[in-house]
C-alpha atoms as a PDB file:
ATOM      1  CA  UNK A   1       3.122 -15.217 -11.256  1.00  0.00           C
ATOM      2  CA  UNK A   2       0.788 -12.680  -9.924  1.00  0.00           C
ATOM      3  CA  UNK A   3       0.564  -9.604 -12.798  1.00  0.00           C
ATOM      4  CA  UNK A   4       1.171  -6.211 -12.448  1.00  0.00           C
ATOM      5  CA  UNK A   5      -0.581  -3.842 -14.439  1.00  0.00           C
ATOM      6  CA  UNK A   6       1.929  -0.807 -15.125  1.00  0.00           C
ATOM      7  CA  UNK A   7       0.807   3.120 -16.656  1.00  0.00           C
ATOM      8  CA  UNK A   8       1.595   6.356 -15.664  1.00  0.00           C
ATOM      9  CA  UNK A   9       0.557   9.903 -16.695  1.00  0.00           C
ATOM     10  CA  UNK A  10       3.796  10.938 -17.719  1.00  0.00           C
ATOM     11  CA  UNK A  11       3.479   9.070 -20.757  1.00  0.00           C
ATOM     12  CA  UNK A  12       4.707   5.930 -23.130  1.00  0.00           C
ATOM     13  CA  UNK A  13       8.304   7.969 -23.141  1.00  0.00           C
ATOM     14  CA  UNK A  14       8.591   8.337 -19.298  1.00  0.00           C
ATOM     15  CA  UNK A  15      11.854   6.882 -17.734  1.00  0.00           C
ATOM     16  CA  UNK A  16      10.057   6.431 -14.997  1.00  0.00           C
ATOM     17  CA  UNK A  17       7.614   4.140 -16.245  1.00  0.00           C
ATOM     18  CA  UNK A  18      10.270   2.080 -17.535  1.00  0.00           C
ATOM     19  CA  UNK A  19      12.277   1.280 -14.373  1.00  0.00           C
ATOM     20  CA  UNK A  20       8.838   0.565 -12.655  1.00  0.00           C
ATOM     21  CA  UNK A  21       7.903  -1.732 -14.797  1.00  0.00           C
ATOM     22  CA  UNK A  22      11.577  -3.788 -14.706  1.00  0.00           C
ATOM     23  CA  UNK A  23      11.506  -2.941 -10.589  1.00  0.00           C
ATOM     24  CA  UNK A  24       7.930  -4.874 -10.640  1.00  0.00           C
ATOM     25  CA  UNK A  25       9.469  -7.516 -12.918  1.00  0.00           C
ATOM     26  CA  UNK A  26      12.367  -8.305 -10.549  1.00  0.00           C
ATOM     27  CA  UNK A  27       9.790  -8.669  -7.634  1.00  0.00           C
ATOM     28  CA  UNK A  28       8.213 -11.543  -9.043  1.00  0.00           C
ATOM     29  CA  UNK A  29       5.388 -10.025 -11.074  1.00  0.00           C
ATOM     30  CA  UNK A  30       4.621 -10.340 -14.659  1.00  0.00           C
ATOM     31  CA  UNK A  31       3.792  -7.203 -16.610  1.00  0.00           C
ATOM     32  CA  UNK A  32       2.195  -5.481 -19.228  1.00  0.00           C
ATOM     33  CA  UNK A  33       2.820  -1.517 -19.772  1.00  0.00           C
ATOM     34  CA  UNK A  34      -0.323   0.113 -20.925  1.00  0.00           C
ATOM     35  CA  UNK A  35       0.709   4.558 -20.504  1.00  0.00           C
ATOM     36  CA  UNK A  36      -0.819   7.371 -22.588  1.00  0.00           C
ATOM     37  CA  UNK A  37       0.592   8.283 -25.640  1.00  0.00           C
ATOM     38  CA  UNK A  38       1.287  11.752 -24.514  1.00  0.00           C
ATOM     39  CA  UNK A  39       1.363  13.827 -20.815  1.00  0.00           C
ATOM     40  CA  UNK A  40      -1.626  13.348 -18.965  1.00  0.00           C
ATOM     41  CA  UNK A  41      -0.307  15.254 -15.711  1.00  0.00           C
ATOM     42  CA  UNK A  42      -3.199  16.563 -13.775  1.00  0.00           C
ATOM     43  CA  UNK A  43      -5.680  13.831 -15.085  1.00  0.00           C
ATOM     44  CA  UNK A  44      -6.861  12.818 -12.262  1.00  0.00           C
ATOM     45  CA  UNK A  45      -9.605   9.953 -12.286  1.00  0.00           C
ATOM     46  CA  UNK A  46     -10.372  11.142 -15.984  1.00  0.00           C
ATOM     47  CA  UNK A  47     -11.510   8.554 -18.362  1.00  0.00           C
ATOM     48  CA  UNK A  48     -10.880  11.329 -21.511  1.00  0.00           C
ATOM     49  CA  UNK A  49     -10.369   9.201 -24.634  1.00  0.00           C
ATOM     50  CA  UNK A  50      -9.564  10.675 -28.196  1.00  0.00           C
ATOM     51  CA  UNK A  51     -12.443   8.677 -30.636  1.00  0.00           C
ATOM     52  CA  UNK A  52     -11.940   8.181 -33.954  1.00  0.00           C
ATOM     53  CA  UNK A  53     -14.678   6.502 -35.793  1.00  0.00           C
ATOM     54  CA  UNK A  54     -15.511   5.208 -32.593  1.00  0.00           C
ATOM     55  CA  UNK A  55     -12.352   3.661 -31.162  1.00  0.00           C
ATOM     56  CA  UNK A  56      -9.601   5.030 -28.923  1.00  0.00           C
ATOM     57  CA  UNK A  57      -6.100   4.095 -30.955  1.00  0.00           C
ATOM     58  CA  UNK A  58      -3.786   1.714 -28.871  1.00  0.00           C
ATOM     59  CA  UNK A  59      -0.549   1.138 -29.942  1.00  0.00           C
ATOM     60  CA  UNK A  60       1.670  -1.675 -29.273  1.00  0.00           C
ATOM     61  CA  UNK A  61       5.334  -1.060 -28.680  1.00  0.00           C
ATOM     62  CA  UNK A  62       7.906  -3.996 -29.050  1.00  0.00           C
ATOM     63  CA  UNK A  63      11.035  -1.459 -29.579  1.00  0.00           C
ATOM     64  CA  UNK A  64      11.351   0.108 -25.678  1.00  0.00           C
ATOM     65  CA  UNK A  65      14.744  -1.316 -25.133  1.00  0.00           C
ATOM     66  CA  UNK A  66      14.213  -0.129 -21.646  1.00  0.00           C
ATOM     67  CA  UNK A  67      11.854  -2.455 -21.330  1.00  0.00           C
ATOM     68  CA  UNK A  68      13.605  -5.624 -22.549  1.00  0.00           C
ATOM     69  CA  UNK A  69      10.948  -7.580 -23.846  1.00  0.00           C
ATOM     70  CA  UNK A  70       8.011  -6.428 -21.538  1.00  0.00           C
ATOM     71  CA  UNK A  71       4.636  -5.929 -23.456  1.00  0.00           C
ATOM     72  CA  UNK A  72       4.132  -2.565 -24.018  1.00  0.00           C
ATOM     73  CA  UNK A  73       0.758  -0.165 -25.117  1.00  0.00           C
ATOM     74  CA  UNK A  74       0.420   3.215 -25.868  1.00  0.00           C
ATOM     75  CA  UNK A  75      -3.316   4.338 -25.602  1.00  0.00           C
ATOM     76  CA  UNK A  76      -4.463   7.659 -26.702  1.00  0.00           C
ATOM     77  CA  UNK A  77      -6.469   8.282 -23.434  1.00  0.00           C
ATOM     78  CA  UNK A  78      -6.322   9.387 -19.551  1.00  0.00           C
ATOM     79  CA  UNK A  79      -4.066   6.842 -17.238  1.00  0.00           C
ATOM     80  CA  UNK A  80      -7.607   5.970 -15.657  1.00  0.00           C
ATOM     81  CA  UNK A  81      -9.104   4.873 -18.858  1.00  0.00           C
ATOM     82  CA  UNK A  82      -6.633   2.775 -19.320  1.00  0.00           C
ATOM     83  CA  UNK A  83      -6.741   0.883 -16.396  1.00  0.00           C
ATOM     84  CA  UNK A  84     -11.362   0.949 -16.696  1.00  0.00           C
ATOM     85  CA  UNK A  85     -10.154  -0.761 -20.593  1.00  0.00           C
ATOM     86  CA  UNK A  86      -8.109  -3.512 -18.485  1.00  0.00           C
ATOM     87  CA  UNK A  87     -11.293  -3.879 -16.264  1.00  0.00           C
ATOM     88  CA  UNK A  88     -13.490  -4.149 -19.067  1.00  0.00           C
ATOM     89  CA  UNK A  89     -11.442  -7.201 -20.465  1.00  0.00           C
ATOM     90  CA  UNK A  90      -8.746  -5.423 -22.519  1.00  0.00           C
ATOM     91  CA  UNK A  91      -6.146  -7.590 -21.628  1.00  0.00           C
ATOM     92  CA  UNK A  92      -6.164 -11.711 -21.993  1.00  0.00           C
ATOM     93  CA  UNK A  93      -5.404 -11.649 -17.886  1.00  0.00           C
ATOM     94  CA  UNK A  94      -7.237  -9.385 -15.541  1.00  0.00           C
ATOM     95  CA  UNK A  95      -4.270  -7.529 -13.749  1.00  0.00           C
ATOM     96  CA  UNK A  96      -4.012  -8.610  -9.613  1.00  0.00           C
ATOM     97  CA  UNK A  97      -1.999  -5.122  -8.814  1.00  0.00           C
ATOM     98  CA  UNK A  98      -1.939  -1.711 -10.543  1.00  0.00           C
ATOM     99  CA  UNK A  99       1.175   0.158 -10.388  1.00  0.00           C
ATOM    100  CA  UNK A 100       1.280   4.002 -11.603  1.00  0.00           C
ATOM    101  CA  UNK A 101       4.203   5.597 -11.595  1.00  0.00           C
ATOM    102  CA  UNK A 102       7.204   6.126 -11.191  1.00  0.00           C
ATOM    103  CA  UNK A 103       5.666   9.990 -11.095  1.00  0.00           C
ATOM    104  CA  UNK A 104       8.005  12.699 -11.539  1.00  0.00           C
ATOM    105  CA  UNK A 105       7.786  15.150  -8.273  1.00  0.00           C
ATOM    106  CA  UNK A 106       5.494  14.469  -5.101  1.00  0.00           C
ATOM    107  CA  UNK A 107       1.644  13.151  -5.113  1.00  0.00           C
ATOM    108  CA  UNK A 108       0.859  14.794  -1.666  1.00  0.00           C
ATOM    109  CA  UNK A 109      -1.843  16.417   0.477  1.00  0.00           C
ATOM    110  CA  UNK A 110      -5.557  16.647  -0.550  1.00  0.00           C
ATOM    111  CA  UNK A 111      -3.888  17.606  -3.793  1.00  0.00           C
ATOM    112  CA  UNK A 112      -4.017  13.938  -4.866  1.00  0.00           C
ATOM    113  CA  UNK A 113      -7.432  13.794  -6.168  1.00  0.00           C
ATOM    114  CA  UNK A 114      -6.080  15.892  -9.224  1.00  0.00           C
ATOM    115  CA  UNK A 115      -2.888  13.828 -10.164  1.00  0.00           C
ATOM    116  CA  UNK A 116      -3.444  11.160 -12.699  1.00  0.00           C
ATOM    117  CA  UNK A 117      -0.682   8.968 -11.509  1.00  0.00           C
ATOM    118  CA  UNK A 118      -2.837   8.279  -8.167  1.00  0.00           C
ATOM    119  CA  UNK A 119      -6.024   8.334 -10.370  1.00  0.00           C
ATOM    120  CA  UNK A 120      -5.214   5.595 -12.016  1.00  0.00           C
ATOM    121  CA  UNK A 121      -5.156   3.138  -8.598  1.00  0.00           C
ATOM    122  CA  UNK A 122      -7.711   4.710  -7.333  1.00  0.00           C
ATOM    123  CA  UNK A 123      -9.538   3.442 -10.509  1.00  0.00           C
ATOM    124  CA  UNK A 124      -8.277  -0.213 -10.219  1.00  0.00           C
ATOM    125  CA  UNK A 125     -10.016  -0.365  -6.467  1.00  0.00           C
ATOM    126  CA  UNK A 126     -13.263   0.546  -8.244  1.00  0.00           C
ATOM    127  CA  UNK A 127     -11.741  -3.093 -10.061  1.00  0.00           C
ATOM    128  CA  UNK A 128     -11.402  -4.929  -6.762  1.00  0.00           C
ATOM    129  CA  UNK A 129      -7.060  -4.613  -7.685  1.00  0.00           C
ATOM    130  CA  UNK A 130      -4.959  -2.956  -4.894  1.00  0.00           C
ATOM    131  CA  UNK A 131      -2.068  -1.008  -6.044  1.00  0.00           C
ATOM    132  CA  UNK A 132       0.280   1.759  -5.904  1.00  0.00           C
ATOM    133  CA  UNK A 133       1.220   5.163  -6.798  1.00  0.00           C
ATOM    134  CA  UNK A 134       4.260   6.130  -6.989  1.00  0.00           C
ATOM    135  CA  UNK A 135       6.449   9.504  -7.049  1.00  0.00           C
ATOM    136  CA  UNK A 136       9.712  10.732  -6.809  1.00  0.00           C
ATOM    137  CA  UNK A 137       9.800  13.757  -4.684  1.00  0.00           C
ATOM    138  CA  UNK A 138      12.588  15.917  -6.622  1.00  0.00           C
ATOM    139  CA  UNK A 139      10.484  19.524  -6.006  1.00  0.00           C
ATOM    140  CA  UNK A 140       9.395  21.189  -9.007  1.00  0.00           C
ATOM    141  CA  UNK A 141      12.678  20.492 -11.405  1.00  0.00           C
ATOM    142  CA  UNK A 142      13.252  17.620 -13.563  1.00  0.00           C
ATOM    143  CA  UNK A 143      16.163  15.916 -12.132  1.00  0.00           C
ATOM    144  CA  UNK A 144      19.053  15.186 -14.041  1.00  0.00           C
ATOM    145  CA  UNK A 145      19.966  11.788 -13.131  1.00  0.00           C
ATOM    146  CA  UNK A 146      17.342  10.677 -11.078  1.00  0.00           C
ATOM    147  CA  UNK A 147      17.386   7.786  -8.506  1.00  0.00           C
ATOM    148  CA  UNK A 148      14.741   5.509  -9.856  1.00  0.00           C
ATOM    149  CA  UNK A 149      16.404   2.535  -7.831  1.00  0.00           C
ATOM    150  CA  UNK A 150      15.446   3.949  -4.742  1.00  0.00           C
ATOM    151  CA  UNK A 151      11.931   3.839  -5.530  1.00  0.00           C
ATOM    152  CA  UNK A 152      12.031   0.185  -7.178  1.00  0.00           C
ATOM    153  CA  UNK A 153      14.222  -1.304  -4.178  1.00  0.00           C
ATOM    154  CA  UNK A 154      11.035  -0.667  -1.926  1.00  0.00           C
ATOM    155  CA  UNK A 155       8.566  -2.500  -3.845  1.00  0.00           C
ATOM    156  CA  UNK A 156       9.399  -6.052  -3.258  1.00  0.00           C
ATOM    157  CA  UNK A 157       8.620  -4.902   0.556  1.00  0.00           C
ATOM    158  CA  UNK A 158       5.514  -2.178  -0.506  1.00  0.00           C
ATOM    159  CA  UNK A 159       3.992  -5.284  -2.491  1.00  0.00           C
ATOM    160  CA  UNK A 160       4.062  -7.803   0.595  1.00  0.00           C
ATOM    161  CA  UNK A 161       2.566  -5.644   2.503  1.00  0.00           C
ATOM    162  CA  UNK A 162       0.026  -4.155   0.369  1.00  0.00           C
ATOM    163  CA  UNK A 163      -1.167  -7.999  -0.649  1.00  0.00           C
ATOM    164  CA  UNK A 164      -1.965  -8.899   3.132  1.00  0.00           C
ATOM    165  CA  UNK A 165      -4.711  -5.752   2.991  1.00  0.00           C
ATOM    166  CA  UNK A 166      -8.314  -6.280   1.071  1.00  0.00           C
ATOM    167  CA  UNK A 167      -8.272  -6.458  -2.351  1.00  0.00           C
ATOM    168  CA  UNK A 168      -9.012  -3.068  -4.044  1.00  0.00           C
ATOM    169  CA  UNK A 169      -6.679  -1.657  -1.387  1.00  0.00           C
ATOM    170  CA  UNK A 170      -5.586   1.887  -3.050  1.00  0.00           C
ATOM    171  CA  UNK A 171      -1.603   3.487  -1.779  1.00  0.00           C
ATOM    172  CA  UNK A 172       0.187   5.750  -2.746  1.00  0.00           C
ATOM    173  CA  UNK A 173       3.792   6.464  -2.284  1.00  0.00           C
ATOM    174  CA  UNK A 174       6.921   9.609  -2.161  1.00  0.00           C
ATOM    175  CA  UNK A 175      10.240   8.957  -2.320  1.00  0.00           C
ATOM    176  CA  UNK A 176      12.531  11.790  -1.673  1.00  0.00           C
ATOM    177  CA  UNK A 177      15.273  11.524  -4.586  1.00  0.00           C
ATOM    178  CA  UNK A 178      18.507  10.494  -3.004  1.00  0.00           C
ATOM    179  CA  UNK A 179      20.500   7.704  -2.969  1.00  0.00           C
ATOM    180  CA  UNK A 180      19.164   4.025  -1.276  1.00  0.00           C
ATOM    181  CA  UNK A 181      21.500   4.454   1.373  1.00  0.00           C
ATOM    182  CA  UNK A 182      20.721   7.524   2.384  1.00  0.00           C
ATOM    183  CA  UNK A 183      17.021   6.492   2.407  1.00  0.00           C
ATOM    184  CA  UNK A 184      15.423   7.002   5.976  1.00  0.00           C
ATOM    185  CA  UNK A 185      12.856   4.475   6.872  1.00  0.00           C
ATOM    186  CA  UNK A 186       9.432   4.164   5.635  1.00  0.00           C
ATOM    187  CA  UNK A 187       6.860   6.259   7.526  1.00  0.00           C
ATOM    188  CA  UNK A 188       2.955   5.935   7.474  1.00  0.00           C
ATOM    189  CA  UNK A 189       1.618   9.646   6.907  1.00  0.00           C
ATOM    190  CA  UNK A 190      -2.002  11.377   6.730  1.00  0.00           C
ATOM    191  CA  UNK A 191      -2.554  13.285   3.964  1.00  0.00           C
ATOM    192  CA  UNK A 192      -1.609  16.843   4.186  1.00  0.00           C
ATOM    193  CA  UNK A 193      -4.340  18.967   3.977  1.00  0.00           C
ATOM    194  CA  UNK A 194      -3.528  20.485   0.887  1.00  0.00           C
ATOM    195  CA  UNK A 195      -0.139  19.108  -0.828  1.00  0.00           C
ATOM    196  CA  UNK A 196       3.842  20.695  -0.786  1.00  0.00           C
ATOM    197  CA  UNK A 197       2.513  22.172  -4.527  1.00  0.00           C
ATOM    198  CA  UNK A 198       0.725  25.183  -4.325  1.00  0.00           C
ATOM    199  CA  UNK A 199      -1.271  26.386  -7.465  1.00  0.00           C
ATOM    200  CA  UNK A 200      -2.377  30.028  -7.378  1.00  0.00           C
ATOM    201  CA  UNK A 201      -4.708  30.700 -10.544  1.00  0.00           C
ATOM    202  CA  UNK A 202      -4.828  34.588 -11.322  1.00  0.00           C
ATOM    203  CA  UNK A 203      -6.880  36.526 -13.753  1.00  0.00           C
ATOM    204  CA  UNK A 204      -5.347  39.262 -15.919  1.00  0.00           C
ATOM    205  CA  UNK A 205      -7.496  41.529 -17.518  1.00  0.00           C
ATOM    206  CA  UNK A 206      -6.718  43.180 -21.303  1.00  0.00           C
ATOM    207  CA  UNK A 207      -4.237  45.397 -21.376  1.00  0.00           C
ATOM    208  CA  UNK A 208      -4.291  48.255 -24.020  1.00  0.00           C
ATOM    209  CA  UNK A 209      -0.703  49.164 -25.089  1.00  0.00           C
ATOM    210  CA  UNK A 210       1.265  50.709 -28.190  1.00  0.00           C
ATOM    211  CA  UNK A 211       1.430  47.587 -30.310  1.00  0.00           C
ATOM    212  CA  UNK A 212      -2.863  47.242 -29.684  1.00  0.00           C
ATOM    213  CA  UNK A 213      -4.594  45.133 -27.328  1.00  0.00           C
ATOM    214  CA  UNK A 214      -2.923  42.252 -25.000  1.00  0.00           C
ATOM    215  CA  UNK A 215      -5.853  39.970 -24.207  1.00  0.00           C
ATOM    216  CA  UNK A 216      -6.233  38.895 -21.064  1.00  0.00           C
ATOM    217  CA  UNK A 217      -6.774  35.482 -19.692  1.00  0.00           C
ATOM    218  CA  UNK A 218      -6.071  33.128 -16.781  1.00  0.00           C
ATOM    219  CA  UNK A 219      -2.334  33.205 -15.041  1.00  0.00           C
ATOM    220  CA  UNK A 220      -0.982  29.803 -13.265  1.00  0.00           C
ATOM    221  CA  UNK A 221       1.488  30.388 -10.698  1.00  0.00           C
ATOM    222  CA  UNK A 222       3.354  27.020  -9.222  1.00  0.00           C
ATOM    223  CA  UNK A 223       5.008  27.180  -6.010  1.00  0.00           C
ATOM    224  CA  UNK A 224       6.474  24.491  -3.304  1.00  0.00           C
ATOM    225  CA  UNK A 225       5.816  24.752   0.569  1.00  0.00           C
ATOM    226  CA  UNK A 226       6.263  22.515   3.385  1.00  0.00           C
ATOM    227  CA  UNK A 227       6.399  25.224   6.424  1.00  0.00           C
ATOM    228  CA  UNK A 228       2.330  24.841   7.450  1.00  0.00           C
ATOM    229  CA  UNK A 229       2.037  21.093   6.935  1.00  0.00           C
ATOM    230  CA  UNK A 230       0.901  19.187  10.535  1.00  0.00           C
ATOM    231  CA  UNK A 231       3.206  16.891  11.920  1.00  0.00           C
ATOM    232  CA  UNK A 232       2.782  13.574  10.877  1.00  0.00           C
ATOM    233  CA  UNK A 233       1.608  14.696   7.029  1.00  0.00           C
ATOM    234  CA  UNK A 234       3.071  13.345   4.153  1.00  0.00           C
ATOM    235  CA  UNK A 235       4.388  16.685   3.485  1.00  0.00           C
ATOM    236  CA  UNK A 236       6.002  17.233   6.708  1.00  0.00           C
ATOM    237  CA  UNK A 237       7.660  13.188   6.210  1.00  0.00           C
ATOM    238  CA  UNK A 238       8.974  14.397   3.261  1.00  0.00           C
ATOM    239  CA  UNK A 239      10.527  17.323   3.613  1.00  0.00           C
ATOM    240  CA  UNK A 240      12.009  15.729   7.301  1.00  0.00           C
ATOM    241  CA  UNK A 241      13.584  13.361   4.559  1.00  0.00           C
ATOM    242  CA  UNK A 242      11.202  10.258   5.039  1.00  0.00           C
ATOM    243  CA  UNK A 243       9.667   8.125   2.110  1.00  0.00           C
ATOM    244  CA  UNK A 244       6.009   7.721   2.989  1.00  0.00           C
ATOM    245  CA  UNK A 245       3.262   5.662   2.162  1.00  0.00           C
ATOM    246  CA  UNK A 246      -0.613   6.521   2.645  1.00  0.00           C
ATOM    247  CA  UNK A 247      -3.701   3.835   2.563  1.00  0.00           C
ATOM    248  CA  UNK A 248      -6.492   5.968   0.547  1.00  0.00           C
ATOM    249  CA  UNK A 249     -10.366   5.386   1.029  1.00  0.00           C
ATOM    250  CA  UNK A 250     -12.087   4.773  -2.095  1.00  0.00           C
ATOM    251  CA  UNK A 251     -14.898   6.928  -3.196  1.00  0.00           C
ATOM    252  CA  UNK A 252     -17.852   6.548  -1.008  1.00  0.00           C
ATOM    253  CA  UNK A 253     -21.230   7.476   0.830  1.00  0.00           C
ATOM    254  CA  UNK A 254     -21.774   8.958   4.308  1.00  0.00           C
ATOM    255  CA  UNK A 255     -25.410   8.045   5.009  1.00  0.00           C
ATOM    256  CA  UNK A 256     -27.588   9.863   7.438  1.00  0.00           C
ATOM    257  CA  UNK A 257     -25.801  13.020   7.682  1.00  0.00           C
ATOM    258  CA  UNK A 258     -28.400  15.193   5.417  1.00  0.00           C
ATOM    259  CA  UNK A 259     -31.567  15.282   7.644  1.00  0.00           C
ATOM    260  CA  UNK A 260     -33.914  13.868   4.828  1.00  0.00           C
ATOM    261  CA  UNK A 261     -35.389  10.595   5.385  1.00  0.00           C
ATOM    262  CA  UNK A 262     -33.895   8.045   3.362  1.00  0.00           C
ATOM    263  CA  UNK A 263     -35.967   5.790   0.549  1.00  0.00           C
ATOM    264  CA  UNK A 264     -36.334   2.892   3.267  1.00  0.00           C
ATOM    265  CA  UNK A 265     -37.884   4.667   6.110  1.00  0.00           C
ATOM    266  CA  UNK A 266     -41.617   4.502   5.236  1.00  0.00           C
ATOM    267  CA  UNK A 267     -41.582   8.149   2.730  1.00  0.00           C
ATOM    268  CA  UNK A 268     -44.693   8.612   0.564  1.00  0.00           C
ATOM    269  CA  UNK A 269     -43.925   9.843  -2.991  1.00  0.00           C
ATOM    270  CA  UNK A 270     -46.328  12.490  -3.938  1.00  0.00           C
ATOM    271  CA  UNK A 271     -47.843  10.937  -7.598  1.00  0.00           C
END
């Protein structure tokens, strides 16, 4: 069987993780769970390690009963380092699919390039693997009882699909968090231009008050908003109720769009 790579960036103790990595197993796939030890939220293609005498500490867990028996690692390092380890021969078996997730709130909009769940497919193209992110759109609360299965009874269908694309083929994928029967149909969306999360960073400046001095600093204010997104956006799928999936491009050049000659096109070097 074909094996799935499984991490996240909500760490070794995410439920979410978990039920991917069981929803990946009951679509045929063997697995191997490989997550940070701790949050990496906001990682984004990161490959941060903590070195200690020159090697990042991996852990393996054999106790998840979640995970009934699945091979599990806890690494102390970004969800994108972890998948560049698998590439560089970590793992007996070179994974055929990467699967990040199951996030906890929305990947959307430009916004993407900072999330670590989607960083961490966007790595395993750089691999020649396709994969998948995936998040559970619950806004910006925790739910309390989560519908995990809505996700996982998708990805039997998400995985045909994605394996009839190129290899290295990056996705990544909302589901709004209701029950599977009240799930609308998959849509295809364009990334919103920036994301349903908005983060407004504000500076505060020292404050001198009866007790002393309140230093200042920097001020991070989160907020959700779906009223601007285009029609068509993942953003505006979602919040119509929709599950959506987006094909990403993989990092790279646009040539002959700067004006200078390029190195093939007869230049002299000045010695």
């Amino acid at each position: 069987m074909p094996l799935a790579l499984i991490t996240n960036d909500d760490g070794i103790d995410s439920p979410g993780l978990y039920a991917l990595a069981r929803g990946a197993r009951d679509a045929g796939y063997d697995v191997v769970v490989a997550a940070p030890a701790g949050d990496a939220s906001g990682a984004g293609g990161s490959v941060r390690a903590v070195v200690d005498d020159g090697h990042t500490a991996v852990h393996a867990h054999d106790d998840i009963a979640e995970l009934d028996g699945i091979e599990a690692w806890s690494v102390a390092g970004d969800p994108a380092y972890i998948v560049h380890a698998a590439g560089q021969g970590w793992f007996t078996r070179r994974p055929d699919v990467v699967l990040s997730g199951i996030n906890v709130g929305a990947n959307t909009g430009g916004q993407v390039l900072h999330s670590g769940t989607v960083g961490a497919v966007l790595t395993g193209a750089l691999h020649g693997w396709s994969g998948i992110a995936l998040s559970l759109a619950c806004g910006l609360s925790s739910p309390t009882a989560p519908h995990w299965e809505t996700v996982t009874g998708l990805l039997p269908e998400l995985l045909d699909r994605l394996a009839a694309r190129p290899a290295g083929t990056p996705w990544t994928v909302n589901v709004p968090d209701v029950a599977a029967a009240e799930l609308p149909p998959l849509r295809e969306a364009a990334l919103c231009a920036t994301g349903a999360v908005r983060v407004r960073v504000v500076h505060r400046a020292p404050e001198r008050g009866p007790d002393g001095v309140r230093p200042g600093g920097l001020r991070t204010l989160v907020s959700e908003e779906h009223s601007e997104a285009e029609p068509g956006t993942d953003v505006a799928l979602l919040a119509a109720g929709h599950p959506t999936v987006t094909e990403l491009a993989t990092l790279t050049s646009r040539p002959g769009v700067t004006g200078y000659p390029a190195h093939d096109q007869g230049v002299a070097h000045a010695r």
